[in-house]
N, C-alpha and C. Protein backbone atom coordinates (compact mmCIF):
# COMPACT_ATOMS: atom_id res chain seq x y z
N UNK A 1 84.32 120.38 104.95
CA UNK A 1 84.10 119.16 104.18
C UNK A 1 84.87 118.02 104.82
N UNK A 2 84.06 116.65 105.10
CA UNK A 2 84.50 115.68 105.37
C UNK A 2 85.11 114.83 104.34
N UNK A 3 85.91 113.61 104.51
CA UNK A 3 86.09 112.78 103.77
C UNK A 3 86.04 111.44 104.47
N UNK A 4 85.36 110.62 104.14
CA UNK A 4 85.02 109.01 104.59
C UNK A 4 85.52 108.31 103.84
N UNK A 5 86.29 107.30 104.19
CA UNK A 5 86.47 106.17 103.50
C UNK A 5 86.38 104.95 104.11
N UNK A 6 86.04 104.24 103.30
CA UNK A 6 85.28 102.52 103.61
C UNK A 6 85.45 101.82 102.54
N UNK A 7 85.91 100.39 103.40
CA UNK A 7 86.35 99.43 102.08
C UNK A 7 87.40 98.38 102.47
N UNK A 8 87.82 99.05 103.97
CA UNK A 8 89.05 98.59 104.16
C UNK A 8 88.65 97.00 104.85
N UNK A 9 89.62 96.41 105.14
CA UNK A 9 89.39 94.86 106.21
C UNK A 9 90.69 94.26 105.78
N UNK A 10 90.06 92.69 106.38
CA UNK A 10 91.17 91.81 106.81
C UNK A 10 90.99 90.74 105.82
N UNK A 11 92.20 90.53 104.37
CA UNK A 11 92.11 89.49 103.55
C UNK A 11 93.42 89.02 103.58
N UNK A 12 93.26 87.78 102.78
CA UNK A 12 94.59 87.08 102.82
C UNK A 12 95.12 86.95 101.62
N UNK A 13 96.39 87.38 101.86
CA UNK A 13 97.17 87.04 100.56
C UNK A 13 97.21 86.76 99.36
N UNK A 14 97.05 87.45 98.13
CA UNK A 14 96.88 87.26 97.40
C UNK A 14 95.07 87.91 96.91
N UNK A 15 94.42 88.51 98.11
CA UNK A 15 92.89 88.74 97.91
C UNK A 15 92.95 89.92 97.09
N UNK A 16 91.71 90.59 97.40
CA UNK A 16 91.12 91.96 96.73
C UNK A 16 90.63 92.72 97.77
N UNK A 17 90.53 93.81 97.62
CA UNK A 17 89.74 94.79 98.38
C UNK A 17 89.22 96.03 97.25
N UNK A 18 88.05 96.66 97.60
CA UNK A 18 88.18 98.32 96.93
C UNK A 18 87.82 99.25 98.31
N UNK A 19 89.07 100.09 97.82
CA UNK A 19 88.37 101.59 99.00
C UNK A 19 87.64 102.91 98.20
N UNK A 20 87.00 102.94 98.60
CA UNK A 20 85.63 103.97 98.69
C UNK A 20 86.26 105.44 99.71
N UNK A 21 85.83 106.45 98.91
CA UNK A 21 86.20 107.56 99.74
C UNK A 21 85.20 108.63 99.25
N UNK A 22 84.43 109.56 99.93
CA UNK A 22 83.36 110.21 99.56
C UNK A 22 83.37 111.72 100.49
N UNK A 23 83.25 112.68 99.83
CA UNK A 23 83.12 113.92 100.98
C UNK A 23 81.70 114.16 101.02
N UNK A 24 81.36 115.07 102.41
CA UNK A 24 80.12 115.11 102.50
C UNK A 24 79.58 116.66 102.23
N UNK A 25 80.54 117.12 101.46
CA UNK A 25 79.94 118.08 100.71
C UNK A 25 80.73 118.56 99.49
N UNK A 26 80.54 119.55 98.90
CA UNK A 26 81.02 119.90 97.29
C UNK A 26 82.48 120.85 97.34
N UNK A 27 83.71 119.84 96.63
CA UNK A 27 84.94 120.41 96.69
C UNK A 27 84.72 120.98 95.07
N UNK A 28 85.34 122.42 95.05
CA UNK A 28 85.37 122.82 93.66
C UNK A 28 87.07 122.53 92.65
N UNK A 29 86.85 122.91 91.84
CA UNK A 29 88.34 123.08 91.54
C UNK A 29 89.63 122.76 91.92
N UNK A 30 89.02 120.93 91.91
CA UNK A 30 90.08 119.78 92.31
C UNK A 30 91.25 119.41 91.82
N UNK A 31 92.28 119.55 92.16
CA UNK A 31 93.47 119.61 91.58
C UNK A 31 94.26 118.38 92.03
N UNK A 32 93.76 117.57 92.95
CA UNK A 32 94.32 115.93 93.05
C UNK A 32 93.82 115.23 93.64
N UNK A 33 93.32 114.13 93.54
CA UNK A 33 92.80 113.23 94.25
C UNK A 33 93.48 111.62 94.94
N UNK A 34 94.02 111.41 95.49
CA UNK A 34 94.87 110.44 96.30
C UNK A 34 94.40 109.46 96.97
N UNK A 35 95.80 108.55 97.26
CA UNK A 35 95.79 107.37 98.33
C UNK A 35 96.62 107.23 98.75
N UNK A 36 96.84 107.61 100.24
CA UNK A 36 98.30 107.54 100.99
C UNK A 36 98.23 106.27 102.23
N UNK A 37 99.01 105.33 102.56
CA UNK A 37 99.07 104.99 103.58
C UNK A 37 100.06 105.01 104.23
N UNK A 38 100.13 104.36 105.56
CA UNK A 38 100.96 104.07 106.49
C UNK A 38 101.03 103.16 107.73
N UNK A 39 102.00 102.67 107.77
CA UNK A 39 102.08 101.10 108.24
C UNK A 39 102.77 101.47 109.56
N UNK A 40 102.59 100.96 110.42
CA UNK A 40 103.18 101.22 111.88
C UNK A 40 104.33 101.54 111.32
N UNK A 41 104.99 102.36 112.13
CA UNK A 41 106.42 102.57 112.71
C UNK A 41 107.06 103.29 111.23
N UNK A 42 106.44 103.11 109.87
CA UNK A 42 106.92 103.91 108.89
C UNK A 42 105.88 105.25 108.64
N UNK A 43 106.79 105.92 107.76
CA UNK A 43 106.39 107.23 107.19
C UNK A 43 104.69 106.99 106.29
N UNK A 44 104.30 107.89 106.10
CA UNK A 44 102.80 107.96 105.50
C UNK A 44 103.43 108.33 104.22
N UNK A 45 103.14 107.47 102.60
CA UNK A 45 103.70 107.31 101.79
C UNK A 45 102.50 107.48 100.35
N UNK A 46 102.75 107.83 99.07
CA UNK A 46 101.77 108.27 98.14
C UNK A 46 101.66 106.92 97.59
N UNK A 47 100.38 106.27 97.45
CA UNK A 47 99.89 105.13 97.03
C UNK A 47 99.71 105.35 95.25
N UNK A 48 98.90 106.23 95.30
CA UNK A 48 98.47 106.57 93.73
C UNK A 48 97.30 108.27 94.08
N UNK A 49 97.95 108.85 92.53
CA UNK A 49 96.99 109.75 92.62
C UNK A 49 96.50 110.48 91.44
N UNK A 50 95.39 111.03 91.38
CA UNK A 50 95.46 111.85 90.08
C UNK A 50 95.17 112.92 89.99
N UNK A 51 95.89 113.49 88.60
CA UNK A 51 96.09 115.12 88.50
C UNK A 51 95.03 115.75 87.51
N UNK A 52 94.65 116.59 88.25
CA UNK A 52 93.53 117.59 87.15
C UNK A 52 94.16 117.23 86.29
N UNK A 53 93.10 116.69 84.69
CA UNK A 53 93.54 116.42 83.43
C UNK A 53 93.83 115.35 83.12
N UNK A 54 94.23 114.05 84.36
CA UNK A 54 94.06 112.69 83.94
C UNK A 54 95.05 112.37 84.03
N UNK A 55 95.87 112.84 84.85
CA UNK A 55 97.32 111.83 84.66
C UNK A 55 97.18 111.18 85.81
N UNK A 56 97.44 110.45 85.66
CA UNK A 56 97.87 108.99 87.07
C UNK A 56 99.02 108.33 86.95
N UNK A 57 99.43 108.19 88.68
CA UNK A 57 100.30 107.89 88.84
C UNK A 57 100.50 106.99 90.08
N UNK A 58 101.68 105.65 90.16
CA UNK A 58 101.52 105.07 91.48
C UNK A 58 102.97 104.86 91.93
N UNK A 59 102.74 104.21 93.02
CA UNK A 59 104.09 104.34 93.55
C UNK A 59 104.74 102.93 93.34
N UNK A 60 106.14 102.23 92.56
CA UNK A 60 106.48 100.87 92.35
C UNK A 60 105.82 100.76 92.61
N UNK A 61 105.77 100.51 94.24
CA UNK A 61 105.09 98.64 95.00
C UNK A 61 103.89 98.51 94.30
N UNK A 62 103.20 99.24 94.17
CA UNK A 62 101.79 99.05 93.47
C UNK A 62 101.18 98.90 92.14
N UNK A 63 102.61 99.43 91.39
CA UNK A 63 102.31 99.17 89.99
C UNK A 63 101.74 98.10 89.65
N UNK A 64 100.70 98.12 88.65
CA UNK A 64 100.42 96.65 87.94
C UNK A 64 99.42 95.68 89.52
N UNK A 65 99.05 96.47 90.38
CA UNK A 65 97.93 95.59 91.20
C UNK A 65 97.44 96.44 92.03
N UNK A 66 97.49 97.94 91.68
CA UNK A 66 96.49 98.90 92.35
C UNK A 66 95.91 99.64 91.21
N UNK A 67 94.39 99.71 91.15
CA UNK A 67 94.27 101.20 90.15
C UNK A 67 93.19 102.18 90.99
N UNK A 68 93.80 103.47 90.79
CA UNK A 68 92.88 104.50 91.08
C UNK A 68 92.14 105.31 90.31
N UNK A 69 90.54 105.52 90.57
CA UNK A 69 89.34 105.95 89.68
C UNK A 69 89.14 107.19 90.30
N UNK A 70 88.03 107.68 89.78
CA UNK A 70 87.62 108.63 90.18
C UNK A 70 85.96 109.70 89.84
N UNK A 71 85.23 109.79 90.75
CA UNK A 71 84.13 110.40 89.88
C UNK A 71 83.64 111.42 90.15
N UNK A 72 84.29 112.53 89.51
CA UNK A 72 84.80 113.87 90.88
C UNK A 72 83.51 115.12 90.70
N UNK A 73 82.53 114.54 89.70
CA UNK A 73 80.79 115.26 89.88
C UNK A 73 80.56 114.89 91.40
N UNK A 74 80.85 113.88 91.66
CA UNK A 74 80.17 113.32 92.96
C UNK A 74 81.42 113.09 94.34
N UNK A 75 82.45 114.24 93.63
CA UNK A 75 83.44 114.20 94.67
C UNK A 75 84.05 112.50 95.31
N UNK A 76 84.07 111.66 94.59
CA UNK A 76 84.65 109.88 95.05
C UNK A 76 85.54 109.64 94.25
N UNK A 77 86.22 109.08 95.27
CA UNK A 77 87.58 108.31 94.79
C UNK A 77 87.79 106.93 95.05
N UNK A 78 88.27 106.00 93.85
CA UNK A 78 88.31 105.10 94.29
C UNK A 78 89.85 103.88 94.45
N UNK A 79 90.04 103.06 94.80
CA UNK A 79 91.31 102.25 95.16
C UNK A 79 90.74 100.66 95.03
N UNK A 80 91.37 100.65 93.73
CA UNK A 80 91.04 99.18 93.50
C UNK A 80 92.46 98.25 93.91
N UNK A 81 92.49 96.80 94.81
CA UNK A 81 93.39 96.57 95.19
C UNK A 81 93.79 95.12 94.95
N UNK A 82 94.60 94.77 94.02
CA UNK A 82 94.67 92.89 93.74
C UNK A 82 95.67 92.65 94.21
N UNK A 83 95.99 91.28 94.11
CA UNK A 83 96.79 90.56 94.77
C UNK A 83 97.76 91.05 95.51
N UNK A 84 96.45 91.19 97.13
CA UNK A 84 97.27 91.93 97.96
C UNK A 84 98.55 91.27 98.64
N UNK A 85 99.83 91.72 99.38
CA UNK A 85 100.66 91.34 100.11
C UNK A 85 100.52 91.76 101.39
N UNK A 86 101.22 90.83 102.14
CA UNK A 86 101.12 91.69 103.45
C UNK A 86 102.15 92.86 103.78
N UNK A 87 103.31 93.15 102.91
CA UNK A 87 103.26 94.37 103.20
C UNK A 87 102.48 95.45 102.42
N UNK A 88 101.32 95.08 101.96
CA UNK A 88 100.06 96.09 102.27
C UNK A 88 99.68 96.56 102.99
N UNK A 89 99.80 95.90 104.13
CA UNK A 89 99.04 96.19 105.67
C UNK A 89 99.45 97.64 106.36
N UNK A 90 98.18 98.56 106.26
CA UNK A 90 98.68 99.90 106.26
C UNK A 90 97.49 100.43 106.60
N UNK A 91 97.18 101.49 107.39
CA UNK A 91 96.24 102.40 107.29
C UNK A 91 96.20 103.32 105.99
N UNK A 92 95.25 103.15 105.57
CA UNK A 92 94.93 103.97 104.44
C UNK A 92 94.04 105.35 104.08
N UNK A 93 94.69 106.19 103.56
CA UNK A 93 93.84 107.35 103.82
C UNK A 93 93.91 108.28 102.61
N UNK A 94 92.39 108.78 102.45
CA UNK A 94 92.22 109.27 101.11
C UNK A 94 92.59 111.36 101.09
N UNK A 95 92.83 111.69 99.87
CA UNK A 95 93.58 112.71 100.36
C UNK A 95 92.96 113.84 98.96
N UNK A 96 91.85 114.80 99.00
CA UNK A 96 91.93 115.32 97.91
C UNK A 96 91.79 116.59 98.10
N UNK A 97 92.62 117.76 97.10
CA UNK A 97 93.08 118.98 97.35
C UNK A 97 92.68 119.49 96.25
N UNK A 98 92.21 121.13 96.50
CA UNK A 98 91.76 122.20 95.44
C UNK A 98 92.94 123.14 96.05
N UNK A 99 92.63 124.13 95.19
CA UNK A 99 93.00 125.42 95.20
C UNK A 99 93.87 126.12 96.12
N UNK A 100 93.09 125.63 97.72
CA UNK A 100 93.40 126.58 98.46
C UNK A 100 93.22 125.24 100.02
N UNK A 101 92.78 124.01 99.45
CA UNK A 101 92.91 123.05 101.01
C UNK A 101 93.47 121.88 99.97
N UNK A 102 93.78 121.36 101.46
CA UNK A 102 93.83 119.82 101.88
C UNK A 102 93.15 119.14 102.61
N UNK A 103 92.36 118.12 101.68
CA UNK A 103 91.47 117.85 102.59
C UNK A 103 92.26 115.97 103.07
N UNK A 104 91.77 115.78 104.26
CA UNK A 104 92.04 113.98 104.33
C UNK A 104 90.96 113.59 105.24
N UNK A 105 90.86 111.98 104.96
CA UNK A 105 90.00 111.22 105.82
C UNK A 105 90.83 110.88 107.07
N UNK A 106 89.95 110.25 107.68
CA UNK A 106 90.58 109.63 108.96
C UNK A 106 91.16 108.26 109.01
N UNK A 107 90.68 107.23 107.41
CA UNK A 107 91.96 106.47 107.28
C UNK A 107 91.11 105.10 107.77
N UNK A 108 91.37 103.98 106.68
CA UNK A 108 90.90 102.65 107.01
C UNK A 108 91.76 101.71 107.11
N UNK A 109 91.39 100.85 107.67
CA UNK A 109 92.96 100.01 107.71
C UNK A 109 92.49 98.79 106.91
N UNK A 110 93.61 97.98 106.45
CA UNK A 110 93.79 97.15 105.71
C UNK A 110 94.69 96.07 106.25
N UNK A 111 94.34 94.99 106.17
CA UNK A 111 95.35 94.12 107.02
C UNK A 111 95.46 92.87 106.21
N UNK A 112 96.46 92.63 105.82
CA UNK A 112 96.99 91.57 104.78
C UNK A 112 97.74 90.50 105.24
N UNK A 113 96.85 89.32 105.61
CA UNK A 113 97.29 87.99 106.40
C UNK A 113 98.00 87.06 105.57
N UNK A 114 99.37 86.43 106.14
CA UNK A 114 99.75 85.63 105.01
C UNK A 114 99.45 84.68 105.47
């Protein structure tokens, strides 16, 4: 199983973006669905994610101007993103795990111009 995500680009300060993430085939017995990025030269860090049963969760920086959806019949995840900063500017990559994998995309980037 693949995972794609699309959504990402180049806005300025203060913009919007949504990321889109989709596998191209059927994960069963999903136990989290995520958004991790990582910005040159730092660590790859948990954006937001959610737990079989509905709990969500994000990390500070994002509180209160990221939310993460989800519509997991159709295996998608989504990353809604407001008033972005530029330290947003991160490759972003979607991350969702069952049972027995980990699955990840290959990661969109996001670039936040001030």
């Amino acid at each position: 199983v693949q995972l794609v995500e699309s959504g990402g680009g180049l806005v300025q300060a203060g913009g919007s973006l949504r990321l889109s993430c989709s596998a191209d085939g059927n994960i069963s017995s999903i136990s989290t669905m995520a958004w991790h990025r990582q910005a040159p030269g730092k660590q790859r860090e948990l954006v937001a994610q959610i737990i079989s049963g509905g709990s969500v969760s994000y990390a500070d920086s994002v509180k209160g101007r990221f939310t993460i959806t989800s519509d997991n019949a159709k295996n998608m995840v989504y990353l809604q993103m407001i008033s972005l900063k530029p330290e947003d500017t991160a490759v972003y990559y979607c991350n969702i795990e069952d049972r027995l994998w980990s699955y990840w995309g290959q990661g969109t980037q996001v670039t936040v111009s001030s």
